[in-house]
C-alpha atoms as a PDB file:
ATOM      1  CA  UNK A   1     -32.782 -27.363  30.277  1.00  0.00           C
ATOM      2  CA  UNK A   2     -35.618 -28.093  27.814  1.00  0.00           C
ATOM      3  CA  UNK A   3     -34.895 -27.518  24.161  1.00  0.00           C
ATOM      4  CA  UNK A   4     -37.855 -25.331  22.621  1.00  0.00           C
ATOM      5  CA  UNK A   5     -38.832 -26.325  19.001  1.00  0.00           C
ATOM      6  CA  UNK A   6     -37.525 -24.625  16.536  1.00  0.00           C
ATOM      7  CA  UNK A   7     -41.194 -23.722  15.081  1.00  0.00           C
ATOM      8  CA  UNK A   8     -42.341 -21.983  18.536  1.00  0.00           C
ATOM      9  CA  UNK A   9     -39.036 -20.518  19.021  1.00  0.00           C
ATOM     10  CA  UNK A  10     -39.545 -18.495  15.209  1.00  0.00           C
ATOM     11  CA  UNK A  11     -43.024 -17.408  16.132  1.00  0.00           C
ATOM     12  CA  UNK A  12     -41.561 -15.678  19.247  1.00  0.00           C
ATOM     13  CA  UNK A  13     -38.951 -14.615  17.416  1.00  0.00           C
ATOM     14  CA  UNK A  14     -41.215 -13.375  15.368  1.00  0.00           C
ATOM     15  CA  UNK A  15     -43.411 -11.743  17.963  1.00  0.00           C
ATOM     16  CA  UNK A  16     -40.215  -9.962  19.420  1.00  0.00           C
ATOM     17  CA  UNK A  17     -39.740 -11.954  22.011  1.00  0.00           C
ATOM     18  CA  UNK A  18     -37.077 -11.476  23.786  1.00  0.00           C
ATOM     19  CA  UNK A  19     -36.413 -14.782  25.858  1.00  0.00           C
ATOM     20  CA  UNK A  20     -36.994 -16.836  22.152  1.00  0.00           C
ATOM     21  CA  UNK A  21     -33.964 -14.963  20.803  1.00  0.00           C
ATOM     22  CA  UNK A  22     -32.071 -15.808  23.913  1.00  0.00           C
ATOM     23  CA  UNK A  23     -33.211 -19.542  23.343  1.00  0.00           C
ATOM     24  CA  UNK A  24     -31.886 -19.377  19.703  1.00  0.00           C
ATOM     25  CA  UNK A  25     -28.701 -18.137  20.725  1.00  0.00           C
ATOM     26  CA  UNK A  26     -27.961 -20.791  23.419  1.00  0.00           C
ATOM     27  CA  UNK A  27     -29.106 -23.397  20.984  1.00  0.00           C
ATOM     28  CA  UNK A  28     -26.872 -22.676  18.036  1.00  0.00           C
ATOM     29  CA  UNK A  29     -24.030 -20.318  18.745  1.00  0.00           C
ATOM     30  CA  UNK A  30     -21.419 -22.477  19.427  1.00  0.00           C
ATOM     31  CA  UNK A  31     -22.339 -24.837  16.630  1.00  0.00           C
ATOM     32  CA  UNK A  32     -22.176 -22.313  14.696  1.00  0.00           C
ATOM     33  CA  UNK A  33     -18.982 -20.436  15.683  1.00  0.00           C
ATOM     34  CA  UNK A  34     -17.336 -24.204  15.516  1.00  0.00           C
ATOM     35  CA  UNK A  35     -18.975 -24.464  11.791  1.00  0.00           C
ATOM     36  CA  UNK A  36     -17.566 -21.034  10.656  1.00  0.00           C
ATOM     37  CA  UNK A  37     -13.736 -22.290  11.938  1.00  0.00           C
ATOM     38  CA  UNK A  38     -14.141 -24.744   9.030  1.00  0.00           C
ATOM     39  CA  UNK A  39     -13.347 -21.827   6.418  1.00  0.00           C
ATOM     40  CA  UNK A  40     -12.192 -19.241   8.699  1.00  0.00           C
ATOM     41  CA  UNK A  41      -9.245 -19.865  10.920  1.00  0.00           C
ATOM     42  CA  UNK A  42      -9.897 -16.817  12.943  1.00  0.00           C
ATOM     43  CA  UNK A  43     -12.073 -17.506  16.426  1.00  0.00           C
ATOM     44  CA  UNK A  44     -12.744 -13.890  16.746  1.00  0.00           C
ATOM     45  CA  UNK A  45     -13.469 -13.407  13.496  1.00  0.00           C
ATOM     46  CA  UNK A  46     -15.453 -16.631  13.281  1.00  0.00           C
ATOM     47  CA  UNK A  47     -17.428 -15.133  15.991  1.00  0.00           C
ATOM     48  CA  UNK A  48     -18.267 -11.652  14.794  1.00  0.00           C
ATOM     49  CA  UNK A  49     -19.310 -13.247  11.653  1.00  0.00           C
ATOM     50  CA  UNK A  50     -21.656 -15.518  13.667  1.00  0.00           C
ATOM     51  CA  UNK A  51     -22.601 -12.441  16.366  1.00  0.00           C
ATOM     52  CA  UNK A  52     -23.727 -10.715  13.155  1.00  0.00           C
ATOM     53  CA  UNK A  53     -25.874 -13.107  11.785  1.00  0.00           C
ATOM     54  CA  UNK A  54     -27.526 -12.892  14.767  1.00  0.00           C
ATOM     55  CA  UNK A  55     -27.752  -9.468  14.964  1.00  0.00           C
ATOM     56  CA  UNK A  56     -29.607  -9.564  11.287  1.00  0.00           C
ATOM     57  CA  UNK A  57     -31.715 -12.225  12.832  1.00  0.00           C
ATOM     58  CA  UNK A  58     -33.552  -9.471  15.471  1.00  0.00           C
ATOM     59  CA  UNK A  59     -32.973  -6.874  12.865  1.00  0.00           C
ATOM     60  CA  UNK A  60     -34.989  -9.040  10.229  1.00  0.00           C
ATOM     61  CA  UNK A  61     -37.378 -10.537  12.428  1.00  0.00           C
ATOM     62  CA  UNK A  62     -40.680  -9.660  11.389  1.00  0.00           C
ATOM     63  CA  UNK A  63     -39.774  -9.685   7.626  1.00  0.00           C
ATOM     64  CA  UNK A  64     -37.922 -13.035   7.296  1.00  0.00           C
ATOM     65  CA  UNK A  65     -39.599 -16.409   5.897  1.00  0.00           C
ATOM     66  CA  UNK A  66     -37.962 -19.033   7.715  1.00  0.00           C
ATOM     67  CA  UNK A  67     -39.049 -22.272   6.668  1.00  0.00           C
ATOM     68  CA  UNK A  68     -35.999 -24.072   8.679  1.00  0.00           C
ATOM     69  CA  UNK A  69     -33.631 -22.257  11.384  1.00  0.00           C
ATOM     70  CA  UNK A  70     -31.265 -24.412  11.385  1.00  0.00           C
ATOM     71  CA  UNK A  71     -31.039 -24.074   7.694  1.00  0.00           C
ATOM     72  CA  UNK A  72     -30.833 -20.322   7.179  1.00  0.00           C
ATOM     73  CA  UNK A  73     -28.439 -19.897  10.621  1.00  0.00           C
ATOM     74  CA  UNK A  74     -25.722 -22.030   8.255  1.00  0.00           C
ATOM     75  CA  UNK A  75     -26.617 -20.805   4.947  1.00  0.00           C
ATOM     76  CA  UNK A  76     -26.442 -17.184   6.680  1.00  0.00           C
ATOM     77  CA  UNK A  77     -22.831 -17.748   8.124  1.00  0.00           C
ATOM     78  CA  UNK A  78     -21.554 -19.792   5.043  1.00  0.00           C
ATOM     79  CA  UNK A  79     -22.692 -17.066   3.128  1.00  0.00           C
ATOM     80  CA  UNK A  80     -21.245 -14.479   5.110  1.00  0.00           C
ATOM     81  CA  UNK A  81     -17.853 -16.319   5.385  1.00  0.00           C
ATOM     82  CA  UNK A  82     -17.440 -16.872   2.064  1.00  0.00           C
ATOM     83  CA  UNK A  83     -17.919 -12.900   1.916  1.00  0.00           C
ATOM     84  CA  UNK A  84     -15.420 -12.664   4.487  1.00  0.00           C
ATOM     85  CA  UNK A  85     -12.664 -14.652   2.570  1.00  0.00           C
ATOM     86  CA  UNK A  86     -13.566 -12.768  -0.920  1.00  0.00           C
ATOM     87  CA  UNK A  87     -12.816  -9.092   0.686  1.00  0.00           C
ATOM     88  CA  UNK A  88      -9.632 -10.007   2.569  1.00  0.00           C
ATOM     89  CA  UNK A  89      -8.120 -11.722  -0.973  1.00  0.00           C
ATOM     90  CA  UNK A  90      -9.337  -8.447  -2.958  1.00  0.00           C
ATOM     91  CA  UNK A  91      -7.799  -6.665   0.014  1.00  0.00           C
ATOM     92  CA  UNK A  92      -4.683  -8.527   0.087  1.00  0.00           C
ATOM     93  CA  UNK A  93      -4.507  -7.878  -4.111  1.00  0.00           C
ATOM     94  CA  UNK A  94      -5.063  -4.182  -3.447  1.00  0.00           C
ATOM     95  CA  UNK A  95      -2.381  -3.959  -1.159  1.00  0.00           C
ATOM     96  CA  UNK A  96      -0.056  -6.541  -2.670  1.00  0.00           C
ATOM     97  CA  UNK A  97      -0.141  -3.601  -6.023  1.00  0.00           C
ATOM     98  CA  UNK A  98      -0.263  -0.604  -3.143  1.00  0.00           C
ATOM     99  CA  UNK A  99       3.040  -2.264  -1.888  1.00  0.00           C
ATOM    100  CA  UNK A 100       4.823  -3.006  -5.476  1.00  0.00           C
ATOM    101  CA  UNK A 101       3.314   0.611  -6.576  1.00  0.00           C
ATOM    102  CA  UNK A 102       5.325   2.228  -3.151  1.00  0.00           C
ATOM    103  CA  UNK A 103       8.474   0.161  -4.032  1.00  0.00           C
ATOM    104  CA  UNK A 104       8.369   1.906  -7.610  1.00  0.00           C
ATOM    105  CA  UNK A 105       7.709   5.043  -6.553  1.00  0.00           C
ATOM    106  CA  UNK A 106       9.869   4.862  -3.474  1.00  0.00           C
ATOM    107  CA  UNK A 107      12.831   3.883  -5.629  1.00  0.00           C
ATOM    108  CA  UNK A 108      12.172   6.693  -7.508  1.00  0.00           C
ATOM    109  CA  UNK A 109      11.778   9.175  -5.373  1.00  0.00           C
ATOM    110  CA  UNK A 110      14.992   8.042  -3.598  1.00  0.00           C
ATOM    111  CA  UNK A 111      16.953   8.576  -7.353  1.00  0.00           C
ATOM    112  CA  UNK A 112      14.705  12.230  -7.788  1.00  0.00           C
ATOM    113  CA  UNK A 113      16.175  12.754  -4.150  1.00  0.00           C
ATOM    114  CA  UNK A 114      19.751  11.725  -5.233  1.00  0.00           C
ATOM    115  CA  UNK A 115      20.120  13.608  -8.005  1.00  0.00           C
ATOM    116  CA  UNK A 116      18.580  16.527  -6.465  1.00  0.00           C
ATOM    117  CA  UNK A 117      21.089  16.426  -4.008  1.00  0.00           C
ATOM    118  CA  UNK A 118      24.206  16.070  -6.254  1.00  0.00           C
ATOM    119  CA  UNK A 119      22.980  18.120  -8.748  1.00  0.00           C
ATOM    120  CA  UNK A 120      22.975  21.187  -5.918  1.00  0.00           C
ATOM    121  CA  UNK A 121      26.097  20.093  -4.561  1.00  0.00           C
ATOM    122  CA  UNK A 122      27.433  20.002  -8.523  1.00  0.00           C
ATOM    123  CA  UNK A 123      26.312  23.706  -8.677  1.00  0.00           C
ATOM    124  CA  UNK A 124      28.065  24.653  -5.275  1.00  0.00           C
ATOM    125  CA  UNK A 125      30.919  23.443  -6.458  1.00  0.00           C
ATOM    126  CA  UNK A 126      30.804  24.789 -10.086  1.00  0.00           C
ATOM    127  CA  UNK A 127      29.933  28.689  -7.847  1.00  0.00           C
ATOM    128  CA  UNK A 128      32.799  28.221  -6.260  1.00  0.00           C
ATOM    129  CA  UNK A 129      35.022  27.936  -9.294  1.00  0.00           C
ATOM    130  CA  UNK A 130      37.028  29.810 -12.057  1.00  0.00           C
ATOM    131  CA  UNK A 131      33.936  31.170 -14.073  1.00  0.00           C
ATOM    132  CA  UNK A 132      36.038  31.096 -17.531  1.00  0.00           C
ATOM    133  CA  UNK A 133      36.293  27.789 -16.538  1.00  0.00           C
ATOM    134  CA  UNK A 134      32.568  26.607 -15.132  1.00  0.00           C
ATOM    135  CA  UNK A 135      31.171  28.512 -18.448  1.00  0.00           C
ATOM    136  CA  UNK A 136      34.339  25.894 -20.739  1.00  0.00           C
ATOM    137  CA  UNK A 137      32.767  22.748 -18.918  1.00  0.00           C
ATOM    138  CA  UNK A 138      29.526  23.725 -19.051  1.00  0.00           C
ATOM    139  CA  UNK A 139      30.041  24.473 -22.715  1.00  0.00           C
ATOM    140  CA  UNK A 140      31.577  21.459 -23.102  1.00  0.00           C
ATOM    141  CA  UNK A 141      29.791  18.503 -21.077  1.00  0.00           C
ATOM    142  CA  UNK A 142      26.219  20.834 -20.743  1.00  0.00           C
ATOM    143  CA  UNK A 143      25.629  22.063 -24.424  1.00  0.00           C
ATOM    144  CA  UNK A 144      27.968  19.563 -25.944  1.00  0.00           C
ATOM    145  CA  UNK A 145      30.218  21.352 -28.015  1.00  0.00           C
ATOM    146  CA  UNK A 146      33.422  20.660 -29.293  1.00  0.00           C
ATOM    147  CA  UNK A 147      36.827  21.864 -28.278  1.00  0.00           C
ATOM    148  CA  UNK A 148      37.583  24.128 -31.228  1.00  0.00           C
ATOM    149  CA  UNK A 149      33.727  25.667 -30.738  1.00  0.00           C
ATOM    150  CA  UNK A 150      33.983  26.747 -27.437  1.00  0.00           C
ATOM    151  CA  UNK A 151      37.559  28.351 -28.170  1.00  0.00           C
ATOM    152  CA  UNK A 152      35.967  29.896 -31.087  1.00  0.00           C
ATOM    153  CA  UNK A 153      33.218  31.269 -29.192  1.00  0.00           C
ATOM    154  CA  UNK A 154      35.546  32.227 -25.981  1.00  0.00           C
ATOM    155  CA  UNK A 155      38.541  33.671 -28.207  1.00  0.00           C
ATOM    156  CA  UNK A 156      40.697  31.520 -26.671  1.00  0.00           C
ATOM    157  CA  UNK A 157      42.898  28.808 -27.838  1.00  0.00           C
ATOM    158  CA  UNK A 158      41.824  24.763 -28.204  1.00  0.00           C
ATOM    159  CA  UNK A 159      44.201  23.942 -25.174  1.00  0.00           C
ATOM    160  CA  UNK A 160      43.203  26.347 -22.646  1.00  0.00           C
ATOM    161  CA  UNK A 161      39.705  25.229 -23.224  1.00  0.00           C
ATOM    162  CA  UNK A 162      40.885  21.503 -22.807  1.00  0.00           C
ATOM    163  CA  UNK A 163      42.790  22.655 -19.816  1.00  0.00           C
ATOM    164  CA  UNK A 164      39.732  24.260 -18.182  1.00  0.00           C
ATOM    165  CA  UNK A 165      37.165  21.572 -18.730  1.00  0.00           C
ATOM    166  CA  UNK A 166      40.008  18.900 -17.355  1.00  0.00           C
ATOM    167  CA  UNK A 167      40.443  21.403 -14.150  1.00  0.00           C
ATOM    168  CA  UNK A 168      36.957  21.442 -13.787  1.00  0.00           C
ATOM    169  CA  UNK A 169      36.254  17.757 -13.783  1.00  0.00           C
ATOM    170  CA  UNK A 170      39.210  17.157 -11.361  1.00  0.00           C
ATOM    171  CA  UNK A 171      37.795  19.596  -8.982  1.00  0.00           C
ATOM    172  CA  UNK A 172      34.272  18.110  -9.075  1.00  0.00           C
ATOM    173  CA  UNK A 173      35.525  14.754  -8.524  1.00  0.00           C
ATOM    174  CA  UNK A 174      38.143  15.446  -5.604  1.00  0.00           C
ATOM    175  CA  UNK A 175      34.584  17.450  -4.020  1.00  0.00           C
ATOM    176  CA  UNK A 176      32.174  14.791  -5.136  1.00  0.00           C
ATOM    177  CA  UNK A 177      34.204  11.765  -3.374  1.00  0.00           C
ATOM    178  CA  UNK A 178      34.086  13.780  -0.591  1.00  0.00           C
ATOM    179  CA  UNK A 179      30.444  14.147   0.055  1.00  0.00           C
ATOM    180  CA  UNK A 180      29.816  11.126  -2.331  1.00  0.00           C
ATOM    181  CA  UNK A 181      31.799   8.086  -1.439  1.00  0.00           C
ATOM    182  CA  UNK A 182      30.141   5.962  -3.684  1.00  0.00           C
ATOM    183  CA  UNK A 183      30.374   7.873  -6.706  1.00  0.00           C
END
């Protein structure tokens, strides 16, 4: 096969030639897929990038001032390359904080879901009990008063308060290590 200058092979390129594209292709592809591997480990990517530079080639044809091919083909997919590796760091950043961010909110969502969950099951239980006694622990452990308070407030005596709030917390814990096992 006879290697066309480089000169005649712009001016058809130039001219929209067809067949002088096809010539520049042959010619430098695989140097120049082989020249990308040096910063990008990739073959596939290594040859989009270079596909792509040839793609702007046609595209640019009639504006570009090409004083050497050889030239701007590396220069073009050096360039490009060195694009390449800036976007997938910035993307591997971005989704190195996307992935800590998740974690966070993951691990909070999964306590927001926790406590959701035993604070309904707290609630079912609490329904289902004694209501002098829910409204002595709630008193108690909710609004934080003091024994004597709530047995002011309730008319009732300072040990049948303390004997409601301990009921209480017995029943919620027998329930609780039910449904709970770790708690």
């Amino acid at each position: 096969m006879i290697e066309l200058d480089d000169d005649l092979l712009l001016k058809g390129l130039g001219e929209g030639s067809h067949e002088a594209f096809a010539a520049i292709f042959l010619k430098y592809y695989r140097s120049l897929v082989l020249y990308c591997n040096s910063f990008i480990t990739d073959m596939t990517e290594c040859e989009d990038i270079v596909s792509s530079v040839f793609v702007e080639l046609w595209e640019k044809r009639k504006i570009l001032r090409i004083s050497s091919l050889r030239n701007f083909l590396l220069c073009s997919v050096r360039n490009d390359c060195l694009d390449s590796i800036k976007h997938r760091k910035i993307v591997e950043t971005y989704a190195a904080r996307l992935l800590t961010s998740v974690n966070i909110d993951t691990a909070a969502l999964d306590s927001y879901l926790l406590y959701d969950e035993l604070d309904r099951y707290i609630n079912n239980v609490l329904d289902s009990l004694d209501p002098k006694s829910v409204q002595a622990f709630k008193m108690s452990r909710w609004d934080g008063m003091k024994y004597d308070d709530i047995a002011k407030e309730l008319n009732v005596s300072r040990r049948t308060v303390e004997v409601r709030v301990t009921n209480v917390i017995r029943l919620l814990r027998e329930n609780l290590k039910k449904h709970f096992p770790t708690i």
